[in-house]
C-alpha atoms as a PDB file:
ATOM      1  CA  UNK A   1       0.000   0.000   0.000  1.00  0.00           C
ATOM      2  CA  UNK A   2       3.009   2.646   0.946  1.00  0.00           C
ATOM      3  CA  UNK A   3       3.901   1.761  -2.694  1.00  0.00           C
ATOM      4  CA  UNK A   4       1.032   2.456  -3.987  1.00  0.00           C
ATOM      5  CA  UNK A   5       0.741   6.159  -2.310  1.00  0.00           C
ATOM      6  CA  UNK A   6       4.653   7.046  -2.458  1.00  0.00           C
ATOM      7  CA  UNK A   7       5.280   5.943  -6.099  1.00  0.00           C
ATOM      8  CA  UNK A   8       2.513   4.994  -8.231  1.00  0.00           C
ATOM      9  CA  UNK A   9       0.218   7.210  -7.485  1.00  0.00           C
ATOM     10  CA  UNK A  10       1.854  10.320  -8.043  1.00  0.00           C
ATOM     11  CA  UNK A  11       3.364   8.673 -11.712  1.00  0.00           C
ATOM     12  CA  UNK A  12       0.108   8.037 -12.914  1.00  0.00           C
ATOM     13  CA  UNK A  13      -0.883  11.697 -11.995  1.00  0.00           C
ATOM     14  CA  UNK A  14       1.812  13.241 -13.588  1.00  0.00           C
ATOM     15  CA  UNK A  15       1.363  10.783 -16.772  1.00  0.00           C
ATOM     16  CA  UNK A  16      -2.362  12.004 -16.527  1.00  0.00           C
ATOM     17  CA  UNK A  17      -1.528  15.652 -16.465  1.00  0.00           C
ATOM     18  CA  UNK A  18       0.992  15.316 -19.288  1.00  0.00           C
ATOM     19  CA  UNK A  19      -1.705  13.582 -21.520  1.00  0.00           C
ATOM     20  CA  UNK A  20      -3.877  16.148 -20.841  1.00  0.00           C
ATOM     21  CA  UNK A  21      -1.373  19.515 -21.248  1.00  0.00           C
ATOM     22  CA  UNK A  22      -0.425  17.783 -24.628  1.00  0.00           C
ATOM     23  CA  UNK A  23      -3.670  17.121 -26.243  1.00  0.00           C
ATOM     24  CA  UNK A  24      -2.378  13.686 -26.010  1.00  0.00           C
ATOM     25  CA  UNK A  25       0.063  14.297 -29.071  1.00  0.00           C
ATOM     26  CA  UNK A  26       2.688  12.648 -27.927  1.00  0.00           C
ATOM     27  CA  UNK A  27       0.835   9.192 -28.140  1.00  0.00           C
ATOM     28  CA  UNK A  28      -0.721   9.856 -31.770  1.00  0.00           C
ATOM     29  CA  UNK A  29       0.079   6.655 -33.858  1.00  0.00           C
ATOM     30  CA  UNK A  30       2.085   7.553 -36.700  1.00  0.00           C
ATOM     31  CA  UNK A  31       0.870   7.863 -40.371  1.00  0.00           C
ATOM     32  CA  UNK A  32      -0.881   5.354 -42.389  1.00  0.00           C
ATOM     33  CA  UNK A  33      -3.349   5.208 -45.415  1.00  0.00           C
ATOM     34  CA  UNK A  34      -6.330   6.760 -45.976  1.00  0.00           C
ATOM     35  CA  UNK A  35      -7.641   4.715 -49.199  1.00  0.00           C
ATOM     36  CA  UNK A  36      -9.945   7.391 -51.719  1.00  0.00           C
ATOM     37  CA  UNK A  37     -11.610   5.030 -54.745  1.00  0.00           C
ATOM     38  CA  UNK A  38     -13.849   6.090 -57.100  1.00  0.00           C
ATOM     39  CA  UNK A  39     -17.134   5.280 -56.380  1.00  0.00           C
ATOM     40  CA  UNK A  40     -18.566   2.253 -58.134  1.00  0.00           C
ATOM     41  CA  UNK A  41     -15.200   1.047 -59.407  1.00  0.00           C
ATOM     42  CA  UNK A  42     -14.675  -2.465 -59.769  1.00  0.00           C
ATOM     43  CA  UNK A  43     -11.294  -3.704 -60.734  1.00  0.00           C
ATOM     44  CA  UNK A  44      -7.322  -4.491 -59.625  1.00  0.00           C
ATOM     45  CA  UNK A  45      -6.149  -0.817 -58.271  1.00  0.00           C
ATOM     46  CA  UNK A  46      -2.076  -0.041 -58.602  1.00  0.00           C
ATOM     47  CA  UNK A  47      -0.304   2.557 -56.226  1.00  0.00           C
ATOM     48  CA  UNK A  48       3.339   2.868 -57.361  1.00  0.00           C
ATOM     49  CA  UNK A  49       6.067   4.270 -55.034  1.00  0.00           C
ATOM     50  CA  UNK A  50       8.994   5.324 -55.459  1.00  0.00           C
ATOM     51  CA  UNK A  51       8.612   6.774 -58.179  1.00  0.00           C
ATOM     52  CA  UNK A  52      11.066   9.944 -60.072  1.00  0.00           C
ATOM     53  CA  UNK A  53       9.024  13.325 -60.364  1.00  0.00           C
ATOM     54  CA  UNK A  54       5.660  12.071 -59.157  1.00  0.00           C
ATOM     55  CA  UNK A  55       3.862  14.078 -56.408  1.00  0.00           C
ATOM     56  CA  UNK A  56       3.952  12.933 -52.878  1.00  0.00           C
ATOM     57  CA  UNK A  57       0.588  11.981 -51.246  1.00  0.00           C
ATOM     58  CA  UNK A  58      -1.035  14.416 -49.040  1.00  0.00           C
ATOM     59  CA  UNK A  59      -1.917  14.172 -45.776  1.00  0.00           C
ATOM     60  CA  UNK A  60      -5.355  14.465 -44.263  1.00  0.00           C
ATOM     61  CA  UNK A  61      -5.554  14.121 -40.361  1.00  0.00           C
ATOM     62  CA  UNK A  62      -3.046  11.566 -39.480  1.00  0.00           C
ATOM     63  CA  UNK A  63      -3.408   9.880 -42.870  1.00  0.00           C
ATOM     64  CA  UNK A  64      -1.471   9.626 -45.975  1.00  0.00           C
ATOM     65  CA  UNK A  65      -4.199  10.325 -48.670  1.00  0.00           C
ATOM     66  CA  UNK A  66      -4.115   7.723 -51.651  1.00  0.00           C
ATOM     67  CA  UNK A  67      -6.725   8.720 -53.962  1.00  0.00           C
ATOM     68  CA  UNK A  68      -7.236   6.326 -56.756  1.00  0.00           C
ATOM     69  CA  UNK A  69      -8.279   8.017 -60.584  1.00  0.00           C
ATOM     70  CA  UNK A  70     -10.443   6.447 -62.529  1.00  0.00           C
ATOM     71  CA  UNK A  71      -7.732   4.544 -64.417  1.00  0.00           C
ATOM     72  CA  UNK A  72      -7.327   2.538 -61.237  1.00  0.00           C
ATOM     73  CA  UNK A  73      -3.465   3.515 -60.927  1.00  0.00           C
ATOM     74  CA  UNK A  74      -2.043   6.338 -58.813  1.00  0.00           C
ATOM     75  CA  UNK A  75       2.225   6.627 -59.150  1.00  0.00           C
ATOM     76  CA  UNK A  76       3.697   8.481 -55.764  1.00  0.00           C
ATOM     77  CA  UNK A  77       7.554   9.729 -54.847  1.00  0.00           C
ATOM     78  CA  UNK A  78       6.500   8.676 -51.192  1.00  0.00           C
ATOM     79  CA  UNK A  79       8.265   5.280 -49.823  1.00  0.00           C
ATOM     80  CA  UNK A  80       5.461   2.357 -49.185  1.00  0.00           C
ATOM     81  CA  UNK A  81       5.024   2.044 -45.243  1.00  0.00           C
ATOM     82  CA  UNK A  82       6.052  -0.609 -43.372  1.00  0.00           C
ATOM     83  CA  UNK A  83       3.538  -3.242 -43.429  1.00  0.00           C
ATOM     84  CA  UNK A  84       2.638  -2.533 -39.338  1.00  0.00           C
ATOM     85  CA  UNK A  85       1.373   0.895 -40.741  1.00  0.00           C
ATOM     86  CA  UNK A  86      -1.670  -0.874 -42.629  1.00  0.00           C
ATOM     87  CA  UNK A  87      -3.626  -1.886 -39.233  1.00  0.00           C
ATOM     88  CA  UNK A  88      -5.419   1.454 -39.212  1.00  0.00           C
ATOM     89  CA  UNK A  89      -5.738   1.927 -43.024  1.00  0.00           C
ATOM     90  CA  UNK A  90      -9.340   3.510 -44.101  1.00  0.00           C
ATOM     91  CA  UNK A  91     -11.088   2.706 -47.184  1.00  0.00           C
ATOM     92  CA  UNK A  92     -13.869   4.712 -49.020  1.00  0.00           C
ATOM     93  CA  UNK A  93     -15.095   5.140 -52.392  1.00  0.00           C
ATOM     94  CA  UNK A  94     -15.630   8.629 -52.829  1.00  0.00           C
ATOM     95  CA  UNK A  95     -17.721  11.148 -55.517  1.00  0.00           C
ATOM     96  CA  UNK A  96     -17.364  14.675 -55.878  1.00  0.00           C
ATOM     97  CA  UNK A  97     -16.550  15.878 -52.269  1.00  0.00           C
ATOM     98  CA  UNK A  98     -18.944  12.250 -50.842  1.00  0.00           C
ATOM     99  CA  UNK A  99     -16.978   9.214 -48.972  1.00  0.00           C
ATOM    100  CA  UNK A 100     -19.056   6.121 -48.588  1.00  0.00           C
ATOM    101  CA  UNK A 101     -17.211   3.681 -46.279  1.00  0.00           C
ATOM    102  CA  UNK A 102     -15.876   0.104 -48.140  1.00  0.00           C
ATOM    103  CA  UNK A 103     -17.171  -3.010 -46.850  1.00  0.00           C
ATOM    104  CA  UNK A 104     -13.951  -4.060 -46.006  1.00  0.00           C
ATOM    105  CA  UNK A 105     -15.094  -8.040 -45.734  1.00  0.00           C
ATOM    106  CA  UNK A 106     -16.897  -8.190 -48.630  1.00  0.00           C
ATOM    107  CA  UNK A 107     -15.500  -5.276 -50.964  1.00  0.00           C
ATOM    108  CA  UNK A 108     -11.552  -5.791 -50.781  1.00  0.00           C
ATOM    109  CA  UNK A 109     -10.118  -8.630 -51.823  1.00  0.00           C
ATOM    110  CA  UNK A 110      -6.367 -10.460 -52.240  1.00  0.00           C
ATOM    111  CA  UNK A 111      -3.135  -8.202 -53.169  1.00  0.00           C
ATOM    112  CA  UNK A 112       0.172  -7.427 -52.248  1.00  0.00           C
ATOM    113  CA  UNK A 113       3.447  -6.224 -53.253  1.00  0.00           C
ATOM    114  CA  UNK A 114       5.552  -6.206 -56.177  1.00  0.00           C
ATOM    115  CA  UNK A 115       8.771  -4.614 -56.490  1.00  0.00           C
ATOM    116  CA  UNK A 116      11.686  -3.522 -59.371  1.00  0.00           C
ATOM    117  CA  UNK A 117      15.221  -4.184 -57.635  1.00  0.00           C
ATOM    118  CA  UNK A 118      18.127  -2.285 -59.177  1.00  0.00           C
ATOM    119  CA  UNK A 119      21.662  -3.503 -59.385  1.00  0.00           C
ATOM    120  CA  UNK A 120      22.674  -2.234 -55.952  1.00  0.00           C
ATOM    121  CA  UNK A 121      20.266  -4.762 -54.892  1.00  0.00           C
ATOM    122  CA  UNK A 122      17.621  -1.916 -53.305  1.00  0.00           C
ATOM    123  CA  UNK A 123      13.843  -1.898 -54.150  1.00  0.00           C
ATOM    124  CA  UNK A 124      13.693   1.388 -57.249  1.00  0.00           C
ATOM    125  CA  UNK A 125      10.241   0.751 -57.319  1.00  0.00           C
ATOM    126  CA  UNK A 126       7.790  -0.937 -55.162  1.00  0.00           C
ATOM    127  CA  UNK A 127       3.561  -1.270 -55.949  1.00  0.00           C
ATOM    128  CA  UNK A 128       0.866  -2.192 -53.439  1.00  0.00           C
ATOM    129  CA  UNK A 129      -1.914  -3.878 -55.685  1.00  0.00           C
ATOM    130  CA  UNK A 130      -5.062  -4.800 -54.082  1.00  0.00           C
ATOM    131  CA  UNK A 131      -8.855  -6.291 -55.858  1.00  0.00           C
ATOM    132  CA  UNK A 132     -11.964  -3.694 -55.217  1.00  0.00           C
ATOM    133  CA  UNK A 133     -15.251  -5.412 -55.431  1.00  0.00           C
ATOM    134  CA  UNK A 134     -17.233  -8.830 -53.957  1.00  0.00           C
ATOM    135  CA  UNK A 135     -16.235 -12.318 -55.017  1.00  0.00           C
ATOM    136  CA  UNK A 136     -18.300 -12.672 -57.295  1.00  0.00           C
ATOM    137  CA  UNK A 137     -17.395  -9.336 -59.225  1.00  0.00           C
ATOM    138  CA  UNK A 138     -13.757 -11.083 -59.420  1.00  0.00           C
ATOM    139  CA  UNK A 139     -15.432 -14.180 -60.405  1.00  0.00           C
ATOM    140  CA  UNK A 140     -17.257 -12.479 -63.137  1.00  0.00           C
ATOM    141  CA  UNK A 141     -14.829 -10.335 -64.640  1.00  0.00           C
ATOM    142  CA  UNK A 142     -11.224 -11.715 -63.834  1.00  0.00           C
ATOM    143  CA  UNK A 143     -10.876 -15.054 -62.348  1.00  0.00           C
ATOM    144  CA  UNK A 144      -8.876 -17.215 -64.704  1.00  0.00           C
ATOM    145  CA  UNK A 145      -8.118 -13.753 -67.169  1.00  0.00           C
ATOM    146  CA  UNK A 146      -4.281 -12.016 -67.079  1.00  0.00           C
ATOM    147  CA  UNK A 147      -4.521  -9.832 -64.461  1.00  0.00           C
ATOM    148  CA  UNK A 148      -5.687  -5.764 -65.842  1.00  0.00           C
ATOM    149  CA  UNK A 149      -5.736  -3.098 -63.541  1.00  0.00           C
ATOM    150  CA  UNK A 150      -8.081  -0.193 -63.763  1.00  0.00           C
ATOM    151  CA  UNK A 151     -11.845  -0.955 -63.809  1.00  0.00           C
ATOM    152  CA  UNK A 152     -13.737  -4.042 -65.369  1.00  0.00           C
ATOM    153  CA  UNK A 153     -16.925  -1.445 -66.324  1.00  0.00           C
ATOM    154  CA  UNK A 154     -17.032   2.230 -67.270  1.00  0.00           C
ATOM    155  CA  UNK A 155     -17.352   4.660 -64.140  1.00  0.00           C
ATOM    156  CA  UNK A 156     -19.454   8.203 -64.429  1.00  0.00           C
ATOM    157  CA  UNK A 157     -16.748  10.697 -64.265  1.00  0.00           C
END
């Protein structure tokens, strides 16, 4: 108990304190992805980092913003996260200025990396690929097919 009141107590106060003078800043996870895809888009979707000259991706919140276009493939000079970043990813399909939450379970499908190594044996270019739509979209328009990214059926731009 004389533990308690001599030494914990007054930790756990001052931890509470400095959570509450910092706005609880200092124990804001660091960046991940925020996921924009066009609304009603069906199809394999390519984000390419790494990548010479192309913009960075901005940042929204505590999110790196990775708006898909149409075309289903978005290039980036930003370096792909490590793969712990991705527990607190978002996903939406967006219109206009409108974000409609992805069904995560039943909307995103299989994916993964792919990378370009150069001579000096480092990654030049690495792509996260990843399947938007339900099973039986992939069933329907690319199971057994090479795989295509952008979208299986015209979107309304």
């Amino acid at each position: 108990m004389q533990f308690l009141k001599k030494f914990l107590l007054p930790v756990v106060l001052c931890l509470s304190l400095l959570y509450a003078f910092t706005g609880g800043c200092l124990f804001k996870s660091e960046k991940t992805y925020r996921h924009l895809i066009p609304k009603g888009y069906i199809g394999w979707v390519r984000v390419d980092f790494n990548i010479k000259d192309a913009p960075a991706l901005s940042k929204e919140d505590e999110y790196l913003l990775v708006k898909i276009p149409h075309r289903g493939i978005l290039k980036t000079s930003d370096d792909l996260l490590p793969s712990i970043k991705y527990q607190k990813e978002e996903y939406y399909y967006y219109s206009g200025n409108k974000r409609y939450p992805l069904d995560i379970g039943k909307e995103l499908g299989g994916g993964g990396t792919v990378g370009k190594v150069g001579q000096d044996g480092n990654y030049t270019e690495i792509s996260l690929r990843f399947w938007v739509g339900t099973q039986k979209d992939y069933e329907k328009y690319q199971k057994g097919k090479e795989l295509k990214y952008g979208p299986w059926k015209k979107l309304p731009m």
